[in-house]
C-alpha atoms as a PDB file:
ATOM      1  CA  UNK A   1    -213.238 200.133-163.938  1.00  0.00           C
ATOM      2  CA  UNK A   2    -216.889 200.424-163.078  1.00  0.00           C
ATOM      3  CA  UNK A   3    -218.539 202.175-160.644  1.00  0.00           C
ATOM      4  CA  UNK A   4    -217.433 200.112-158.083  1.00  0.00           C
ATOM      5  CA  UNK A   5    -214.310 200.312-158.619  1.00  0.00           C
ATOM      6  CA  UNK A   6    -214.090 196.427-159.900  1.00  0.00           C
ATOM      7  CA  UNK A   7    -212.256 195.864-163.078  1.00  0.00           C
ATOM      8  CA  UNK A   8    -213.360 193.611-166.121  1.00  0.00           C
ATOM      9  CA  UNK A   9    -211.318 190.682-167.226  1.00  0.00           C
ATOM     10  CA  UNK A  10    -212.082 189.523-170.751  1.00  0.00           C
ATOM     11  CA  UNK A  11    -213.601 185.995-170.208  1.00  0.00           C
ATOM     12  CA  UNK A  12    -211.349 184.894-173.562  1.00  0.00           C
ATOM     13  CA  UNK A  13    -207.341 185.943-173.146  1.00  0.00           C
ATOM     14  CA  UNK A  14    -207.463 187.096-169.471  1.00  0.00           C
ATOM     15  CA  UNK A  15    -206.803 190.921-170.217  1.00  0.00           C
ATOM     16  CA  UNK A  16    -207.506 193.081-167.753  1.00  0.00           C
ATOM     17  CA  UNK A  17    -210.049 196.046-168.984  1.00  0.00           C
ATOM     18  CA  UNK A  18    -210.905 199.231-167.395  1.00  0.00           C
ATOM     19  CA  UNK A  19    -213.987 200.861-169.561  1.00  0.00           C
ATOM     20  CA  UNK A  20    -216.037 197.819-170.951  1.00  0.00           C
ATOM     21  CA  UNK A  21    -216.665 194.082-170.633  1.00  0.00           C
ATOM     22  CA  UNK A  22    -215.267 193.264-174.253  1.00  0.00           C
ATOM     23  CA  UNK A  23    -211.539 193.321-175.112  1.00  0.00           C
ATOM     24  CA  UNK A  24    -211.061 195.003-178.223  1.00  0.00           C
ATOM     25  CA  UNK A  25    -208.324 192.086-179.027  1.00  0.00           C
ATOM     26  CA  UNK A  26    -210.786 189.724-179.137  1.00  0.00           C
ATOM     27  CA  UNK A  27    -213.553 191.681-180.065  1.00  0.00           C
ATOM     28  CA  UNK A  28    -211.400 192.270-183.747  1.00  0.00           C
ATOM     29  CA  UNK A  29    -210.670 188.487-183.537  1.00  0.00           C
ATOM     30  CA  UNK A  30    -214.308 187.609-183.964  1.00  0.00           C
ATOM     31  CA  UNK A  31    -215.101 189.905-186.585  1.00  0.00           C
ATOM     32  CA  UNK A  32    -212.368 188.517-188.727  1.00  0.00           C
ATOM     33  CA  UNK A  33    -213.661 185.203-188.247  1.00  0.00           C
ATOM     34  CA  UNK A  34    -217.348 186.358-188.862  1.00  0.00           C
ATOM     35  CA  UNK A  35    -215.872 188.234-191.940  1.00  0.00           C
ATOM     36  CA  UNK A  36    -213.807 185.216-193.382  1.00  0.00           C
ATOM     37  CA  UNK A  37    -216.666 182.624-193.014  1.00  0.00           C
ATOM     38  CA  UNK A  38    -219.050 185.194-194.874  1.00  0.00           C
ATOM     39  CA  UNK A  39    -216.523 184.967-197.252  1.00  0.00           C
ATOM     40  CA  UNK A  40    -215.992 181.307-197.657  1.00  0.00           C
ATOM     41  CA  UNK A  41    -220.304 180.944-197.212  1.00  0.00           C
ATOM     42  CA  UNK A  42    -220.377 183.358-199.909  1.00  0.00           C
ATOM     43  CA  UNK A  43    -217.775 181.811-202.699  1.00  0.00           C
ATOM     44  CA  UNK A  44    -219.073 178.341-201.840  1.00  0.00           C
ATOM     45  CA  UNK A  45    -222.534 180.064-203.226  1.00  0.00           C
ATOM     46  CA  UNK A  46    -221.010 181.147-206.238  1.00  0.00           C
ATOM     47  CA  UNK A  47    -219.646 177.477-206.829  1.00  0.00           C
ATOM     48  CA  UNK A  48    -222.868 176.229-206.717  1.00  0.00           C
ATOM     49  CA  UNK A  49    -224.486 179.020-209.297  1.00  0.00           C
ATOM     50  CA  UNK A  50    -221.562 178.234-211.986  1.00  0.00           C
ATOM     51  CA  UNK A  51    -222.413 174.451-211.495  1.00  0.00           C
ATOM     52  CA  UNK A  52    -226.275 174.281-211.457  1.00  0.00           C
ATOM     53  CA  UNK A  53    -226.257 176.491-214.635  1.00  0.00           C
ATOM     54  CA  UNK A  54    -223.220 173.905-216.083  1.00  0.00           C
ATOM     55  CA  UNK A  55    -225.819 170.931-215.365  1.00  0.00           C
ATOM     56  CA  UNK A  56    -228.190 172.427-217.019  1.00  0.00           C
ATOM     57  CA  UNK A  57    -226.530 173.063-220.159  1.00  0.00           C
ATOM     58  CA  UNK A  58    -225.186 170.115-220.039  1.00  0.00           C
ATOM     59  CA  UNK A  59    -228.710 168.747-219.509  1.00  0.00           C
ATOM     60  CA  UNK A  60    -230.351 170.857-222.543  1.00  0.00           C
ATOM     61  CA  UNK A  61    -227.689 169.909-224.874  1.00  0.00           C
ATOM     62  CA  UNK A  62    -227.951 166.134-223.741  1.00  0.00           C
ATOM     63  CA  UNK A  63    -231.268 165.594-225.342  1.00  0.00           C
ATOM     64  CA  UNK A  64    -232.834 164.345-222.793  1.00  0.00           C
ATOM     65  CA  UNK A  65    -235.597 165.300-220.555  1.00  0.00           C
ATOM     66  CA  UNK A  66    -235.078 165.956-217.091  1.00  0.00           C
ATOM     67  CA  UNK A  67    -238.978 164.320-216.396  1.00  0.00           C
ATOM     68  CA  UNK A  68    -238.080 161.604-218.383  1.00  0.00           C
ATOM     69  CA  UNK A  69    -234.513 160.953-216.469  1.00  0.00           C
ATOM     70  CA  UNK A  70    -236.257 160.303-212.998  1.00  0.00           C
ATOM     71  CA  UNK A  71    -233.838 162.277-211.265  1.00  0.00           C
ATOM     72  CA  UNK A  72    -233.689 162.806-207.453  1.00  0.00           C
ATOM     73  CA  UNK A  73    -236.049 165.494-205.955  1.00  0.00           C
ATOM     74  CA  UNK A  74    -233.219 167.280-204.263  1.00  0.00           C
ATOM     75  CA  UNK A  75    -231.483 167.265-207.631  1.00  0.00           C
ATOM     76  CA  UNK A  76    -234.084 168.253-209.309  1.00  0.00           C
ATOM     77  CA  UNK A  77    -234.468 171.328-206.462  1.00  0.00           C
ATOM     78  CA  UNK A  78    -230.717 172.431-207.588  1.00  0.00           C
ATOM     79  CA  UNK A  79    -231.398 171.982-210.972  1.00  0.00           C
ATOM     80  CA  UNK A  80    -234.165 174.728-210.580  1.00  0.00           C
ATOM     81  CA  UNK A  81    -237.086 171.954-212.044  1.00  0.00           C
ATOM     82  CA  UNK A  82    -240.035 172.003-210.142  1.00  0.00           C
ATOM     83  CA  UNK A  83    -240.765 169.204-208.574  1.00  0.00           C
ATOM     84  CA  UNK A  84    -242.683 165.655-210.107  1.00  0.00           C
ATOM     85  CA  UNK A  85    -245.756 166.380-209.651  1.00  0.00           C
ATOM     86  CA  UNK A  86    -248.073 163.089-209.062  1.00  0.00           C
ATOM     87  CA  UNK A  87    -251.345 163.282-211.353  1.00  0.00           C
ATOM     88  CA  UNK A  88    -255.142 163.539-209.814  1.00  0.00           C
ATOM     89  CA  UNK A  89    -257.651 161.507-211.512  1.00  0.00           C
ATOM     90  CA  UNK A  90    -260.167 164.312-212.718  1.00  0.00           C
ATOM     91  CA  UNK A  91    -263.528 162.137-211.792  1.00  0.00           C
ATOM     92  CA  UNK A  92    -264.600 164.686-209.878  1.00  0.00           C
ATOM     93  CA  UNK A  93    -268.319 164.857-210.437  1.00  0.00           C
ATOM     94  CA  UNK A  94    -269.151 168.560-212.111  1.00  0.00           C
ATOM     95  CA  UNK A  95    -271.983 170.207-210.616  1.00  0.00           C
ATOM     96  CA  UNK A  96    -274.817 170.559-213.017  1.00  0.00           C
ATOM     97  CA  UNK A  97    -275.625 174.143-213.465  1.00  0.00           C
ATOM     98  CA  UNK A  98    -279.083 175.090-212.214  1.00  0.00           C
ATOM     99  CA  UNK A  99    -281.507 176.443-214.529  1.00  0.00           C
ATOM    100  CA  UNK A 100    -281.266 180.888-213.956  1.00  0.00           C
ATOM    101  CA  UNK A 101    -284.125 182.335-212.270  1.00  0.00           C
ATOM    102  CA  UNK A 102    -286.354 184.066-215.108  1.00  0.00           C
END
């Protein structure tokens, strides 16, 4: 109970608490769930490492080159390849060097 003499009921299963607002039911409940989906966030990481480092192998070994494929820029992002980068026209005018002060 709190001061008041009120008791908490945990907004989730109904329990009735005396010393805190958080049942310790539910409270375990949660971090089981936070733990599993760290879990599952985790191994579906490691999936994608084995695989990225499979396509590229399987990319070096191919023969071909990935610039040369015209793959997909979010493919290329997985792939680790940086990313197509468009050309500039170097016409820029150069600035003529002025004579040094003597």
């Amino acid at each position: 109970m709190n001061r008041h003499g009120h008791a908490f009921i945990c907004s989730k299963c109904g329990n009735i608490l005396h010393d805190s607002a958080v049942c310790i039911e539910c409270d375990n409940k949660k971090s089981e769930k936070e733990q599993s989906f760290k879990d599952l966030i985790e191994n579906i990481a490691g999936l994608i490492k084995a695989s990225r480092t499979h396509m590229r192998a399987t990319l070096k070994n191919s023969g071909f080159r990935a610039d040369d494929l015209d793959l997909d820029p979010a493919v290329r992002s997985l792939l680790g390849l940086s990313a197509k980068k468009k050309r500039r026209n170097k016409t820029r005018k150069k600035r003529k060097k002025s004579k040094s002060r003597r």
